[in-house]
Protein backbone atom coordinates (compact mmCIF):
# COMPACT_ATOMS: atom_id res chain seq x y z
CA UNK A 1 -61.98 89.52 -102.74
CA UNK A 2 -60.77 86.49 -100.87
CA UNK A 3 -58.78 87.47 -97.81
CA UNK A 4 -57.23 84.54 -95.86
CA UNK A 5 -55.26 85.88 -93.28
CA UNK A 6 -57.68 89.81 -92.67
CA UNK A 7 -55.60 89.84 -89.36
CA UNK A 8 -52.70 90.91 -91.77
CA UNK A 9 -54.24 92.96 -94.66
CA UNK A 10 -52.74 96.16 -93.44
CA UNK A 11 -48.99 94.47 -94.26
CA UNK A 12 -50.13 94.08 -97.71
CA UNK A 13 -49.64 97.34 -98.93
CA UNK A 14 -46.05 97.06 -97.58
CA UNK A 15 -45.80 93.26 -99.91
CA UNK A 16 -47.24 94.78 -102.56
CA UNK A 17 -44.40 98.36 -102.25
CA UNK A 18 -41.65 95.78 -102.15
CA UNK A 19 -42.84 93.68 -105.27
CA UNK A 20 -42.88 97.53 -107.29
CA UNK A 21 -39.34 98.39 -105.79
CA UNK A 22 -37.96 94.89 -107.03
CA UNK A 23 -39.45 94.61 -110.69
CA UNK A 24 -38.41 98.70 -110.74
CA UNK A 25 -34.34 97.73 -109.46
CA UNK A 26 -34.14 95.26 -112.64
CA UNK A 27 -35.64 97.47 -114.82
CA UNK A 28 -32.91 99.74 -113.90
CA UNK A 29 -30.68 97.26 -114.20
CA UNK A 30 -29.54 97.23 -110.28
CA UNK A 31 -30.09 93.81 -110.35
CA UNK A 32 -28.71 91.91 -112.94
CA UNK A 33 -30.41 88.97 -114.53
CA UNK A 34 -28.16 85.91 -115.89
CA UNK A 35 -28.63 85.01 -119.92
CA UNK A 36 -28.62 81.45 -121.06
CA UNK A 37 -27.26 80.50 -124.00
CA UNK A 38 -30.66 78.42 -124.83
CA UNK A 39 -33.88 79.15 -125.33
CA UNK A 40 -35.83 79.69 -121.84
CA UNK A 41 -39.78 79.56 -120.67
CA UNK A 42 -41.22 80.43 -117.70
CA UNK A 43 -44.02 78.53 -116.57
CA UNK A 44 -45.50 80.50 -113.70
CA UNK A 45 -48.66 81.87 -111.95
CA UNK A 46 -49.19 85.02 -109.38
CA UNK A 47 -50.43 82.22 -107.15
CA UNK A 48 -48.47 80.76 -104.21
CA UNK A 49 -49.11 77.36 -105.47
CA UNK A 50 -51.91 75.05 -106.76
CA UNK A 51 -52.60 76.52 -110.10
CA UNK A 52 -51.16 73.47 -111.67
CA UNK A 53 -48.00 74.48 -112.59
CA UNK A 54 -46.25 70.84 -113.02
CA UNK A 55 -48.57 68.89 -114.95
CA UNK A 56 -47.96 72.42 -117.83
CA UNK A 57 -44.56 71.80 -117.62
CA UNK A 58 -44.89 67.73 -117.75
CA UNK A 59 -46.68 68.08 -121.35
CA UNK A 60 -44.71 71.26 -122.45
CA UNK A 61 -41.59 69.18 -122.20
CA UNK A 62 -43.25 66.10 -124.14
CA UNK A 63 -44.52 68.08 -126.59
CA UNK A 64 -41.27 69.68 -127.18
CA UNK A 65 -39.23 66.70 -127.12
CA UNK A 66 -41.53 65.00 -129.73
CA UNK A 67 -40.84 67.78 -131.94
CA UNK A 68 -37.24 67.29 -131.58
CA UNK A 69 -36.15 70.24 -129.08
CA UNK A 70 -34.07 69.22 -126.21
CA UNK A 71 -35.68 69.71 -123.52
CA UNK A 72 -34.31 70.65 -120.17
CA UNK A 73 -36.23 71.22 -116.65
CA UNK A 74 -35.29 73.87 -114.00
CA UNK A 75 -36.90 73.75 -110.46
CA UNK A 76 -35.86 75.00 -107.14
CA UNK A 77 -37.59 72.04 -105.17
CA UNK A 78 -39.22 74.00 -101.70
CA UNK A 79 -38.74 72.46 -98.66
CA UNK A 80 -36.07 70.61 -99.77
CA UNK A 81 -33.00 69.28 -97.35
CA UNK A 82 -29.69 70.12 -99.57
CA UNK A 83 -29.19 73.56 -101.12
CA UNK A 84 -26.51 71.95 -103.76
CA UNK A 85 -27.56 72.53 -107.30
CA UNK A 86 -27.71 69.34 -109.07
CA UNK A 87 -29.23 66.77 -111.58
CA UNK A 88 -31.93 65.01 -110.13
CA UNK A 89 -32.72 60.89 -111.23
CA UNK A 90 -36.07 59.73 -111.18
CA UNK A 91 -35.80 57.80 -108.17
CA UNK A 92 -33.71 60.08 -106.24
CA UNK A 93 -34.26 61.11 -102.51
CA UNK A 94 -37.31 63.16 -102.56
CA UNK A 95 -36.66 64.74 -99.29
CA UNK A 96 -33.21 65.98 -100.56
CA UNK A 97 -34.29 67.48 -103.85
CA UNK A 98 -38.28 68.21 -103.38
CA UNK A 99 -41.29 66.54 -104.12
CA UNK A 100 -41.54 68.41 -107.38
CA UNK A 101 -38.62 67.72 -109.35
CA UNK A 102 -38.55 64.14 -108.28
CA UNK A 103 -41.97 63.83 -109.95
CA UNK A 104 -40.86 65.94 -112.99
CA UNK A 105 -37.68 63.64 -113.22
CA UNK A 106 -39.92 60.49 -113.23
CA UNK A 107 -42.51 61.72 -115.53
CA UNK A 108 -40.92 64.13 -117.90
CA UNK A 109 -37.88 61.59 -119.31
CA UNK A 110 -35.79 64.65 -120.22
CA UNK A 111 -33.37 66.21 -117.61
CA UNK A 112 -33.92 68.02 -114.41
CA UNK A 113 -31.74 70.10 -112.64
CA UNK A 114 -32.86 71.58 -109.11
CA UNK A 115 -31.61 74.70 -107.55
CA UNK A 116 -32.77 77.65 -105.63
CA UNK A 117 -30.40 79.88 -108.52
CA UNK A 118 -32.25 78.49 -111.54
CA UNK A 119 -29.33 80.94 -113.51
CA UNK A 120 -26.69 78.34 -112.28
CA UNK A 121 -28.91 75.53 -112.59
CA UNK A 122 -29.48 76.18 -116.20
CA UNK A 123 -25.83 77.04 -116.62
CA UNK A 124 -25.03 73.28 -115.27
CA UNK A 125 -27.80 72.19 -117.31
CA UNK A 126 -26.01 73.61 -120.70
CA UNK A 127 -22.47 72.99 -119.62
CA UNK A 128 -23.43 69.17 -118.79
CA UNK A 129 -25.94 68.27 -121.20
CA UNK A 130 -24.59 69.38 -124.95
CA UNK A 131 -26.70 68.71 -127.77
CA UNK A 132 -26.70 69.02 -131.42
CA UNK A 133 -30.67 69.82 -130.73
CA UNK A 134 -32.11 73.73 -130.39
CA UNK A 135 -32.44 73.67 -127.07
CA UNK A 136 -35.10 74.53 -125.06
CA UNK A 137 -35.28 75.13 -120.97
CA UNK A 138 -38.25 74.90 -119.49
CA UNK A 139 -38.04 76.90 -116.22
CA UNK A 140 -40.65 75.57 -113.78
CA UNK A 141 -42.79 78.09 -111.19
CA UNK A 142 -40.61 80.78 -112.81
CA UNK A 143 -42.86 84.04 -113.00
CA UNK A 144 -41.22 85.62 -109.97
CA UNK A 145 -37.35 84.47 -110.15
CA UNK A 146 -36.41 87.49 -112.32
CA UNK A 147 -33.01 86.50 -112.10
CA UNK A 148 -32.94 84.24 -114.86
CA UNK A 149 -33.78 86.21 -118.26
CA UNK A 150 -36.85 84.24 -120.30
CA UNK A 151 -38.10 84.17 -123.78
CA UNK A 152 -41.35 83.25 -122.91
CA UNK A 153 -43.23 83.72 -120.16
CA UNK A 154 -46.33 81.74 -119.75
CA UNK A 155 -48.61 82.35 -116.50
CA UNK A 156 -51.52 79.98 -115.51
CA UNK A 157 -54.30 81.99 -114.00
CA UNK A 158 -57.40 80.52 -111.92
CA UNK A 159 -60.55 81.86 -110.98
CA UNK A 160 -59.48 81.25 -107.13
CA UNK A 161 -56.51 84.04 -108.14
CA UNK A 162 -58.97 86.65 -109.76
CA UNK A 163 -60.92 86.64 -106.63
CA UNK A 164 -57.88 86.86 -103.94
CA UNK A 165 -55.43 89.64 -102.62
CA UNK A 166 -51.72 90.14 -102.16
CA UNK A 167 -49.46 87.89 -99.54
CA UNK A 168 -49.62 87.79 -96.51
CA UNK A 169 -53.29 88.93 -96.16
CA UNK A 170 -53.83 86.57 -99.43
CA UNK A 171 -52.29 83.67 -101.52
CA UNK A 172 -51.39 86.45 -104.47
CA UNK A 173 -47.53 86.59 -105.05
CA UNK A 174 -48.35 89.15 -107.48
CA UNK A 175 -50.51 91.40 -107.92
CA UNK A 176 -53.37 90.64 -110.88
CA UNK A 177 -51.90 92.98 -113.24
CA UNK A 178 -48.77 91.31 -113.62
CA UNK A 179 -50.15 88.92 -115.26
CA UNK A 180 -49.96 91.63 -118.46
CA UNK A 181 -46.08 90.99 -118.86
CA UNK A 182 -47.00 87.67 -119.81
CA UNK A 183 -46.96 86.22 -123.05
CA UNK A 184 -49.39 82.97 -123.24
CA UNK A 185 -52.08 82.86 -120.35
CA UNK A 186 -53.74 79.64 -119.70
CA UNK A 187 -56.63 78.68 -118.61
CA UNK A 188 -58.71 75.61 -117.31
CA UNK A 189 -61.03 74.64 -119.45
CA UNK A 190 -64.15 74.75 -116.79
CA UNK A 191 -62.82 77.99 -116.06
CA UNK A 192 -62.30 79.70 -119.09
CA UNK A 193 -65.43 81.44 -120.62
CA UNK A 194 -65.50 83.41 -117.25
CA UNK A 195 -61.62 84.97 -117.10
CA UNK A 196 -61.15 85.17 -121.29
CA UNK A 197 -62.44 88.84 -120.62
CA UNK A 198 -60.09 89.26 -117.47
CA UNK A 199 -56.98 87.83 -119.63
CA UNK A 200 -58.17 90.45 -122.63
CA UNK A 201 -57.82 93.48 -120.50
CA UNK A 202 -54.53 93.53 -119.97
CA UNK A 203 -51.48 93.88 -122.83
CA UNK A 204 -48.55 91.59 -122.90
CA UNK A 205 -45.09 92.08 -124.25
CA UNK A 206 -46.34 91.47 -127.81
CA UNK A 207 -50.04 93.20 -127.46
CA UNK A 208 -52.54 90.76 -125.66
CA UNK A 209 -51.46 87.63 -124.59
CA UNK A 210 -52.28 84.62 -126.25
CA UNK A 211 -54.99 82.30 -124.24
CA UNK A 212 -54.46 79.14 -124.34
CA UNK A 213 -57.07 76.26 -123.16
CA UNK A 214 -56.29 73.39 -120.83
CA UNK A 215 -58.29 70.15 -120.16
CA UNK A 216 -57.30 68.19 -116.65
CA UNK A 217 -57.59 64.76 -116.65
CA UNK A 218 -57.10 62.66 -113.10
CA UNK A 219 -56.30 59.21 -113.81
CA UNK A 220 -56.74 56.77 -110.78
CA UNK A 221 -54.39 53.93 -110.86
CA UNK A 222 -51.83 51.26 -108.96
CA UNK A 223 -48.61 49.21 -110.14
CA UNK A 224 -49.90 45.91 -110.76
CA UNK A 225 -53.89 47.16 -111.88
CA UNK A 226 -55.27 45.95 -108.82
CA UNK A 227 -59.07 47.04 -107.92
CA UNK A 228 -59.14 50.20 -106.65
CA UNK A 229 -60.74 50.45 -102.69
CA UNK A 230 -64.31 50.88 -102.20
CA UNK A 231 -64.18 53.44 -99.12
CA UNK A 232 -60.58 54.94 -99.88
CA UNK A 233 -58.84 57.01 -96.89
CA UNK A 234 -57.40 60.33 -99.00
CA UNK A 235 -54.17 62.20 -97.52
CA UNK A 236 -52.34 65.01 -99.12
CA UNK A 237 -50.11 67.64 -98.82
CA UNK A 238 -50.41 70.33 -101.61
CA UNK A 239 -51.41 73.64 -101.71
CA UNK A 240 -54.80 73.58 -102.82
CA UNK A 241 -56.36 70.31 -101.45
CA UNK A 242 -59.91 71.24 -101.81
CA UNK A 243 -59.27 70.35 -105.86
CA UNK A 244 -57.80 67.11 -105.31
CA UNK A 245 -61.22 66.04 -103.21
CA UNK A 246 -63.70 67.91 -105.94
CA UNK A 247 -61.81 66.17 -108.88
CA UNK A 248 -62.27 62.60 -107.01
CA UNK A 249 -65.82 63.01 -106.95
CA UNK A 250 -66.30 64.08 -109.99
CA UNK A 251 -64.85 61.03 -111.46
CA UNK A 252 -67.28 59.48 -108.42
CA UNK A 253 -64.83 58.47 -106.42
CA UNK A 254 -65.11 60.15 -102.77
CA UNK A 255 -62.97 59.43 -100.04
CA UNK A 256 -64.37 58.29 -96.65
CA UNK A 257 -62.23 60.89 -95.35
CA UNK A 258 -59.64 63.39 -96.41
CA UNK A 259 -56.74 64.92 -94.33
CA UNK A 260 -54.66 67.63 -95.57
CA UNK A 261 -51.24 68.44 -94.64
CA UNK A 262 -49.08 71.94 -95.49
CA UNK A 263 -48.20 72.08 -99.14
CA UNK A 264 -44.55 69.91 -99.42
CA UNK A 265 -45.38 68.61 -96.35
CA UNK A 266 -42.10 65.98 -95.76
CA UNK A 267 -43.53 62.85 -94.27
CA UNK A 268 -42.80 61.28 -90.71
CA UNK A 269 -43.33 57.53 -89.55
CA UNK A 270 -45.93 59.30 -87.15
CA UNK A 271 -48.07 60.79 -89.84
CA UNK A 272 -48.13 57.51 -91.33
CA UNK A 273 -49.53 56.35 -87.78
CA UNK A 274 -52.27 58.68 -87.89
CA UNK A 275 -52.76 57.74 -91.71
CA UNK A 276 -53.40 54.03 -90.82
CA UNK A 277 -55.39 54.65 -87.17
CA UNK A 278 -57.66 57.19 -88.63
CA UNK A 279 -58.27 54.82 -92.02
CA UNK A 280 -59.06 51.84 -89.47
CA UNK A 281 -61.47 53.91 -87.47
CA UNK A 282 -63.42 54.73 -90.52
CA UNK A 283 -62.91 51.09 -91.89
CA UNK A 284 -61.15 52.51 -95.15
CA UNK A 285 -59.77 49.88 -96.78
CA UNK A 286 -57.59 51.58 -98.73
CA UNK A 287 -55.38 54.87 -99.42
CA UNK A 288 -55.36 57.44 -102.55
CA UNK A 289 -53.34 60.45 -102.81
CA UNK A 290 -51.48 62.55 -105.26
CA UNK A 291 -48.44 62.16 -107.12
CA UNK A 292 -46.60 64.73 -105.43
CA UNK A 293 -47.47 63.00 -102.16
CA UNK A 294 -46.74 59.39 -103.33
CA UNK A 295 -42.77 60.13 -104.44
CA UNK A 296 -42.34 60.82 -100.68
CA UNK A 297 -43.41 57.72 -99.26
CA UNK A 298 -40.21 55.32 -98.49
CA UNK A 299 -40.51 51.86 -98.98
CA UNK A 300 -41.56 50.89 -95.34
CA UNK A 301 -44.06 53.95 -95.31
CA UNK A 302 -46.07 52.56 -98.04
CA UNK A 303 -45.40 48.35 -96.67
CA UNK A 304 -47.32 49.98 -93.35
CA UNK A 305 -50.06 51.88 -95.10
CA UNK A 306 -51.06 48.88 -97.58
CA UNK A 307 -51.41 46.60 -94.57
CA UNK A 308 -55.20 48.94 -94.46
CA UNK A 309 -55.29 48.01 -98.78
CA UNK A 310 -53.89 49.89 -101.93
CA UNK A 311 -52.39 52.79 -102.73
CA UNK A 312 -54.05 54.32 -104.97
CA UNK A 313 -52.00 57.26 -106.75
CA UNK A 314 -54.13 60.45 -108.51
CA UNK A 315 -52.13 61.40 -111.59
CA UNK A 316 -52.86 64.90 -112.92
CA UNK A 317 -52.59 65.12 -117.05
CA UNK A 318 -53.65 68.10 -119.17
CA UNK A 319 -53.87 68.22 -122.51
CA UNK A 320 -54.09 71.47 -124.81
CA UNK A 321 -57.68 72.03 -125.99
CA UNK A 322 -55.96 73.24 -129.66
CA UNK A 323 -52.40 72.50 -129.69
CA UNK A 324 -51.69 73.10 -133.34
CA UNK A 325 -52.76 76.43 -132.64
CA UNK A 326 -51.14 77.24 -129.51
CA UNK A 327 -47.86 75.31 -130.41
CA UNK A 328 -47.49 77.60 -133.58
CA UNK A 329 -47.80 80.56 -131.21
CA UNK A 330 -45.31 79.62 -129.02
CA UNK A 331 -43.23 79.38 -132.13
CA UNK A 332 -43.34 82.16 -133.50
CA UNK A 333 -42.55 83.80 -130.11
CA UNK A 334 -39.19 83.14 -130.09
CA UNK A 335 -38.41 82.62 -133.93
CA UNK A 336 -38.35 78.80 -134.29
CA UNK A 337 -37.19 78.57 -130.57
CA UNK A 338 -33.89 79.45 -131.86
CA UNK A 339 -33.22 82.19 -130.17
CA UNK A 340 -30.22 85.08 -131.46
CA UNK A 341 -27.32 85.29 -128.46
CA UNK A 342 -28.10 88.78 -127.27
């Protein structure tokens, strides 16, 4: 078991009491959970981040919308300045709606609404985008916001989850066996032969959950195709950075030198400083960093950094390994996505 923090492994128990009192006040009903009028699924993991959670949602919404569902995106954006609920544009402020659904906005070409109530969000999202579509609303790093009811719940599950423990001692939101109320599990391909027999010991909502198969692809790449660097300078801030730097090399492109900031880390003209003195000291002549990073940068941030050479930006794609298969699963979950008002 991976413990991160051992200095505070005996408040775990106390976590983990809290979690069981929650999930046992809705099932009472004590807390209520809103109902959308649309179709809802949760994309989710027991993770506190870096499972992969928006590059899901990125092809769940194209594959969707090619198949002629509205699609509609709810976040909560962390670390974000404003707590308004709203619509985000693709080039919107990062640092007033979050990292993440300024990405999704720009990649996803369906709508996004951000909001720490993703209930109201969604209800914004129905009241101000009508359609003569089914519906569908993809709720994004949803496993734990029981407040919003779901059809579907689909959790991503690593290997780096199956061998760590409950918050705060751990990175576990929830504990492993939660991931039974789920109804699709996926799993990375390079992963998968070692956690199908994890995933088929527990029982979902509708017997075992259905395992699903991803492939992640890292494309390397800059507006205007210009050569990549030789000895690139990497910077991130995201939650698990160690899989950024493996998935560079194995496309054999290492960094001279990575630096990792917190997850959502909001960027300052003095980490853009260090950025460019530590590059020049170990004659980088260029930058790459993720997608989540590069929405942050303003203008003048990345004018200063390509003074050193490029910007390289990482995009993260997955693709379904079968996704005849796994889209006729999802389906059938929730009758033709056309779900009965309760």
């Amino acid at each position: 078991m991976k413990i991160r923090r051992p200095w505070l492994l005996p408040l775990t128990p106390l976590y983990g009491a809290a979690l069981a009192l929650k999930r046992q006040l809705f099932a009472w009903g004590w807390l209520k959970q809103g109902h959308l009028e649309s179709t809802v699924i949760s994309v989710g993991s027991v993770s506190a981040g870096g499972a992969g959670k928006t590059p899901v949602v990125l092809m769940l919404a194209e594959i969707l919308r090619h198949r002629g569902y509205a699609v509609r995106i709810l976040t909560r954006g962390y670390k974000r300045d404003s707590e308004t609920i709203a619509r985000v544009e693709p080039f919107d402020d990062a640092r007033w709606h979050g990292d993440e659904p300024v990405l999704l906005a720009q990649r996803s070409g369906v709508p996004v609404y951000v909001g720490a109530d993703r209930y109201q969000a969604g209800v914004m999202a129905e009241q101000s985008e009508p359609s003569q579509k089914l519906v569908v609303h993809l709720l994004d790093d949803g496993f734990q916001h029981r407040r919003l009811a779901r059809d579907i719940d689909i959790v991503l599950l690593t290997r780096e989850d199956v061998e760590d423990t409950l918050l705060p001692a751990g990175n576990l939101r929830e504990p492993l066996e939660a991931v039974a109320a789920a109804d699709i599990v996926i799993l990375r391909e390079e992963e998968a032969d070692s956690l199908r027999s994890v995933v088929r010991g527990f029982r979902g909502p509708n017997g075992k959950p259905a395992i699903w198969v991803t492939r992640r692809q890292l494309s390397l790449g800059k507006a205007g195709e210009v050569a990549l660097p030789t000895m690139p300078f990497a910077f991130c801030g995201i939650a698990r950075p160690e899989g950024f730097t493996r998935m560079l090399a194995g496309q054999g492109y290492e960094a001279v030198k990575t630096v990792a900031f917190e997850d959502h880390h909001a960027y300052t003209e003095a980490d853009i400083l260090r950025l460019m003195h530590e590059a020049r000291a170990v004659e980088a002549n260029g930058f790459v960093t993720t997608e989540k990073d590069a929405v942050k940068l303003t203008p003048i941030m990345r004018d200063r950094l390509e003074t050193i050479g490029p910007i390289v930006v990482a995009r993260l794609q997955v693709e379904l390994l079968d996704e005849k298969e796994s889209l006729e699963q999802l389906v059938n979950l929730v009758g033709r996505l056309d779900r009965r008002k309760r």
